[in-house]
N, C-alpha and C. Protein backbone atom coordinates (compact mmCIF):
# COMPACT_ATOMS: atom_id res chain seq x y z
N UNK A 1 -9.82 122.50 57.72
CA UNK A 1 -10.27 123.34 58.84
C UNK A 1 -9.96 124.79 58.51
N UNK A 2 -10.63 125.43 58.57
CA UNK A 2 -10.47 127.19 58.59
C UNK A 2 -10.77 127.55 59.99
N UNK A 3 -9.06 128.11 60.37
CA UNK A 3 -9.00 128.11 62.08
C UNK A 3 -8.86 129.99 62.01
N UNK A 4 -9.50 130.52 63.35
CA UNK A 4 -10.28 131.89 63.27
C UNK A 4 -9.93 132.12 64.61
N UNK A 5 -9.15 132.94 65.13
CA UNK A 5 -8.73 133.42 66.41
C UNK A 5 -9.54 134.46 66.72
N UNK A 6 -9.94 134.27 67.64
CA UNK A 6 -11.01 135.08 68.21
C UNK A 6 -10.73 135.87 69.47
N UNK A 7 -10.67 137.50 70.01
CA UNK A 7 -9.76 137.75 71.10
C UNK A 7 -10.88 138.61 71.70
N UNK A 8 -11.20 138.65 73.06
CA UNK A 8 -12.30 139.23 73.73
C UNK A 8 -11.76 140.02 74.77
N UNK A 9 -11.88 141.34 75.00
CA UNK A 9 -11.54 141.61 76.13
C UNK A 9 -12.69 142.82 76.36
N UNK A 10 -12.64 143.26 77.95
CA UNK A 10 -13.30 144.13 78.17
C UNK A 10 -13.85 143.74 80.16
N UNK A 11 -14.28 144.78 80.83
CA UNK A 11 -14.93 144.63 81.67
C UNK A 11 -15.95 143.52 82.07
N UNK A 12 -15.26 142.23 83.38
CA UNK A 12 -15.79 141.40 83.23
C UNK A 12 -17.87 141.57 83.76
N UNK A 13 -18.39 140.41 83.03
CA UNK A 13 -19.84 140.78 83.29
C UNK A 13 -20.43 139.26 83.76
N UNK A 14 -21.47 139.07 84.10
CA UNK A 14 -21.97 137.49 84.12
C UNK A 14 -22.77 137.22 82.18
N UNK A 15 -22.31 136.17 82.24
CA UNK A 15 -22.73 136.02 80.78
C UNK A 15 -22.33 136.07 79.43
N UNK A 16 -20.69 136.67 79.51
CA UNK A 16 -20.20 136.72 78.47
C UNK A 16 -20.03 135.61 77.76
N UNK A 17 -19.39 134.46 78.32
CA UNK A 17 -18.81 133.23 77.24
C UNK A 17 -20.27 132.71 76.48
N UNK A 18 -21.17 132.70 77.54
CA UNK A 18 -22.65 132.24 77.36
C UNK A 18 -22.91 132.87 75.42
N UNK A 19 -23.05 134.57 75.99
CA UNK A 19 -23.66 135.37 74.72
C UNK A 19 -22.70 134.48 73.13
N UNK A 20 -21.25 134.26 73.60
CA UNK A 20 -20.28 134.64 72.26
C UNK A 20 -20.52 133.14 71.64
N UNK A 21 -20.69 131.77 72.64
CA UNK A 21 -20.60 130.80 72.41
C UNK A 21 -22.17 130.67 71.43
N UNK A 22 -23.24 131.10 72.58
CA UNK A 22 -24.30 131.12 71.63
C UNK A 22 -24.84 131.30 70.22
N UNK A 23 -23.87 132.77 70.21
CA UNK A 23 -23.93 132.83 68.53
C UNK A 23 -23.18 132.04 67.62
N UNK A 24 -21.64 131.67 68.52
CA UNK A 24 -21.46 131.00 67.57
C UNK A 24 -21.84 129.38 67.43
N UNK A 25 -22.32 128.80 68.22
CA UNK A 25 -23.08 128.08 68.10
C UNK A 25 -24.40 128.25 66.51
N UNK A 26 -24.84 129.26 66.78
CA UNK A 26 -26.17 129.49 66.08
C UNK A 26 -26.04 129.50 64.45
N UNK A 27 -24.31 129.64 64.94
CA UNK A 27 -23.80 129.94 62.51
C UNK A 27 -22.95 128.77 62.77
N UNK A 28 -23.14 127.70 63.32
CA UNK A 28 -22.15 126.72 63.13
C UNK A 28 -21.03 126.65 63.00
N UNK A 29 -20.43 127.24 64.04
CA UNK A 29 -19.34 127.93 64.14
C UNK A 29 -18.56 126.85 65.68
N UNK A 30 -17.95 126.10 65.41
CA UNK A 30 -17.08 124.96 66.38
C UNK A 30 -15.78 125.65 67.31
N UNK A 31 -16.01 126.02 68.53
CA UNK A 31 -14.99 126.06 69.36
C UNK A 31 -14.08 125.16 69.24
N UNK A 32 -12.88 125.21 68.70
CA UNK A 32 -11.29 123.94 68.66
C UNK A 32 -10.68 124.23 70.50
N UNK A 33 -10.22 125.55 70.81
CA UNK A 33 -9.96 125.78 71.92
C UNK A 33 -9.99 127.14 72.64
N UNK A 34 -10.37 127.40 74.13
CA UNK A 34 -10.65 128.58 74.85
C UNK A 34 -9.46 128.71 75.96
N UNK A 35 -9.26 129.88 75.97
CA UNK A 35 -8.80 130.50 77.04
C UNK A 35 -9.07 131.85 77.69
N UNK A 36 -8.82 131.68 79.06
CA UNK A 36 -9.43 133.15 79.31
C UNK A 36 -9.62 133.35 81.16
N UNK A 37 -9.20 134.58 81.17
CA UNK A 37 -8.75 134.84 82.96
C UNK A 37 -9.39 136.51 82.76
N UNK A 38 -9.52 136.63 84.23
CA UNK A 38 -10.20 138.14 84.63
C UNK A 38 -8.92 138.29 85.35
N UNK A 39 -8.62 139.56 85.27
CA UNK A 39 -7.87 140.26 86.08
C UNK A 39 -8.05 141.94 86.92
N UNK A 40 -7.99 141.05 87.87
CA UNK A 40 -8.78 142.64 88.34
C UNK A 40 -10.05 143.55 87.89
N UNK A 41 -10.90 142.46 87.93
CA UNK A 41 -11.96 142.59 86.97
C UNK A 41 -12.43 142.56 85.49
N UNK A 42 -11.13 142.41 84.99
CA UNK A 42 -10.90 142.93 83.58
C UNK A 42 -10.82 140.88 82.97
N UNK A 43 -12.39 141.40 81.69
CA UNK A 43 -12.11 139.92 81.23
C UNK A 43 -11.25 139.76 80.28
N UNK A 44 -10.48 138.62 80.26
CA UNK A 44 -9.58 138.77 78.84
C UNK A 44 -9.72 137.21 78.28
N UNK A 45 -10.36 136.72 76.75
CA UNK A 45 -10.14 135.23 76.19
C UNK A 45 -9.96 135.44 75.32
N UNK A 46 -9.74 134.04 74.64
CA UNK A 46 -8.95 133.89 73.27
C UNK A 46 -9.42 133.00 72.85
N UNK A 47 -10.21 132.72 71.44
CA UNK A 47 -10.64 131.34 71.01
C UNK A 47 -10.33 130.78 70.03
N UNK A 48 -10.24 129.60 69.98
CA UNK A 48 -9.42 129.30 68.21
C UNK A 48 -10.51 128.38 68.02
N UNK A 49 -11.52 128.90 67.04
CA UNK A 49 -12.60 128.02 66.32
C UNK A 49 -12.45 127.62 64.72
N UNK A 50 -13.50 127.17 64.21
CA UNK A 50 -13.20 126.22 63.01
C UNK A 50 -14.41 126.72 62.31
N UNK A 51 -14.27 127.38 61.21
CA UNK A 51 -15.59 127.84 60.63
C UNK A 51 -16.00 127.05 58.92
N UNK A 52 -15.31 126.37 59.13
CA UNK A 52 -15.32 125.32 57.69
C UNK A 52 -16.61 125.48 57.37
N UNK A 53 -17.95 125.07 58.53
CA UNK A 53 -19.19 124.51 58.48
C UNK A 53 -19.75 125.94 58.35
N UNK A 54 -19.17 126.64 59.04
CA UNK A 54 -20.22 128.17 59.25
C UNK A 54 -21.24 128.65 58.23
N UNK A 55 -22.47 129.13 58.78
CA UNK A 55 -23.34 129.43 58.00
C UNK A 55 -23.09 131.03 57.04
N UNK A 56 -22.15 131.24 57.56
CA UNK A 56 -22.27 133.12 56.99
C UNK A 56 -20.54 133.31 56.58
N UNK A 57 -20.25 134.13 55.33
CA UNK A 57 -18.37 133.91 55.45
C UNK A 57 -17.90 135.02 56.92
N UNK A 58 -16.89 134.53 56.63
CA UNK A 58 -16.00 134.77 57.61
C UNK A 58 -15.71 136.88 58.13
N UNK A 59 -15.86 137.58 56.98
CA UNK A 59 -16.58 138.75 57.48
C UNK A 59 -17.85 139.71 58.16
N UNK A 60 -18.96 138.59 57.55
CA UNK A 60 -19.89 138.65 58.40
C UNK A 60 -20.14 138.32 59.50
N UNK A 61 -19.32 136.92 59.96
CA UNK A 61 -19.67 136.86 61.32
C UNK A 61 -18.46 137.67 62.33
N UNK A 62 -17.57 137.89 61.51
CA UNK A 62 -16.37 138.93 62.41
C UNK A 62 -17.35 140.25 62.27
N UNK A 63 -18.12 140.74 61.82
CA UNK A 63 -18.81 142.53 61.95
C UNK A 63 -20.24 142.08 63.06
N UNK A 64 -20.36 140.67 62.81
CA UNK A 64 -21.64 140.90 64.04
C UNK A 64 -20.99 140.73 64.69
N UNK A 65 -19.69 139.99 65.36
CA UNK A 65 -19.16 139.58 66.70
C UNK A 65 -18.77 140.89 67.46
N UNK A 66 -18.30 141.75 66.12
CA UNK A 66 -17.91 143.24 66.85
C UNK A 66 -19.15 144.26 67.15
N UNK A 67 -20.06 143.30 66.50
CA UNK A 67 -21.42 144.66 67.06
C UNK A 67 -21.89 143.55 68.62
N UNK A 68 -21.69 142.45 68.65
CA UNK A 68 -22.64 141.79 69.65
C UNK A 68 -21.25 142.72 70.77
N UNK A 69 -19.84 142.58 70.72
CA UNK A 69 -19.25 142.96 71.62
C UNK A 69 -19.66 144.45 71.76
N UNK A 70 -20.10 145.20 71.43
CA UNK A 70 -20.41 146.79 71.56
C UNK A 70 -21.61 147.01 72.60
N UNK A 71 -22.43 145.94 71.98
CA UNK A 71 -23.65 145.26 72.75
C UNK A 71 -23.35 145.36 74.38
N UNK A 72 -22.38 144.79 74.83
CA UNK A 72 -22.13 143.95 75.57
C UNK A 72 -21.04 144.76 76.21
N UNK A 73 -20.23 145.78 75.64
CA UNK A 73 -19.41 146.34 76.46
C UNK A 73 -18.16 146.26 76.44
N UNK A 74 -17.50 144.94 75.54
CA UNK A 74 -16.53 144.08 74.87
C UNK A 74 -16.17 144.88 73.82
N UNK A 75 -14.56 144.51 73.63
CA UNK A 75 -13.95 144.83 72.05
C UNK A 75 -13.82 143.00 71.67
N UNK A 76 -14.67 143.08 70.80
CA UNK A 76 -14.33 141.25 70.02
C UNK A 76 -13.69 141.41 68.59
N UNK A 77 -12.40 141.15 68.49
CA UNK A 77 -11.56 140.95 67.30
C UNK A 77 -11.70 139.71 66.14
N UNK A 78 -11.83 139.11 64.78
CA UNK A 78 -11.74 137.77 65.08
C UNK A 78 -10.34 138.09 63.83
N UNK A 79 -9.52 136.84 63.87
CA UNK A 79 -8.59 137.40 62.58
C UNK A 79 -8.35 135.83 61.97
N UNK A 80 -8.53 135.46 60.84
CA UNK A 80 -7.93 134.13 60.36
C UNK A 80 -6.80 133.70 61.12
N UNK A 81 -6.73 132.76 61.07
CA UNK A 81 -5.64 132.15 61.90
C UNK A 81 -4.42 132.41 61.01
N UNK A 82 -4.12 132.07 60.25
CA UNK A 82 -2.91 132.20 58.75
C UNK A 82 -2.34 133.87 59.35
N UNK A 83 -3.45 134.26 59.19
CA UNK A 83 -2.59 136.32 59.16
C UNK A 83 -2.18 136.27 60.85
N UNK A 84 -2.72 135.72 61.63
CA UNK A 84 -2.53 136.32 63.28
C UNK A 84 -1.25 135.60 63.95
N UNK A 85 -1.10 134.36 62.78
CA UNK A 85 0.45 134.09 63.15
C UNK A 85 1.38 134.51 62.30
N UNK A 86 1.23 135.04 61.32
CA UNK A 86 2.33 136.06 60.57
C UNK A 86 2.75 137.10 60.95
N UNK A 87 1.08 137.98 61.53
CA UNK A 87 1.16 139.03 62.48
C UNK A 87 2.34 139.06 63.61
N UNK A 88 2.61 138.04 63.99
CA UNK A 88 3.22 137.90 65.42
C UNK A 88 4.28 136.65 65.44
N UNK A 89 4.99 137.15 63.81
CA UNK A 89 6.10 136.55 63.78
C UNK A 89 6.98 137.80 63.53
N UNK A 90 6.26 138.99 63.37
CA UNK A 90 7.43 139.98 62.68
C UNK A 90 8.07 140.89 64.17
């Protein structure tokens, strides 16, 4: 499994999970698990997907996710899973 943390935040809208799931749907890209709450309007999720299968590597679909979030009004991060828990062990 090649696990890919995925972090969304930004001003909530109707349609967001819809847009992010879609694409990644579209590069074969497997949701493992979601989370995610508005606060005070403000959307905030987190996804841990599996890109083993994915159609495109793993930089390309992190530079469209950050243009679809620009799109959209969103900052979308994605970071390998390996670095984002090293990240946030120090």
């Amino acid at each position: 499994m090649n696990k890919v943390v995925i972090t969304v935040v930004g001003k909530d809208t109707v349609g967001i999970l819809a847009k992010i799931c879609s694409y990644l749907a579209e590069n074969d890209v497997n949701v493992c698990d979601i989370a995610q709450t508005i606060v005070q309007g403000y959307f905030n999720m987190m996804m841990i997907v599996d890109t083993e299968k994915a159609t495109k590597p793993f930089a390309k679909l992190g530079s469209e996710l950050t243009k679809l979030g620009v799109g959209i009004g969103l900052h979308i991060r994605c970071q390998k899973a390996e670095i984002f828990e090293k990240m946030h062990r120090i």
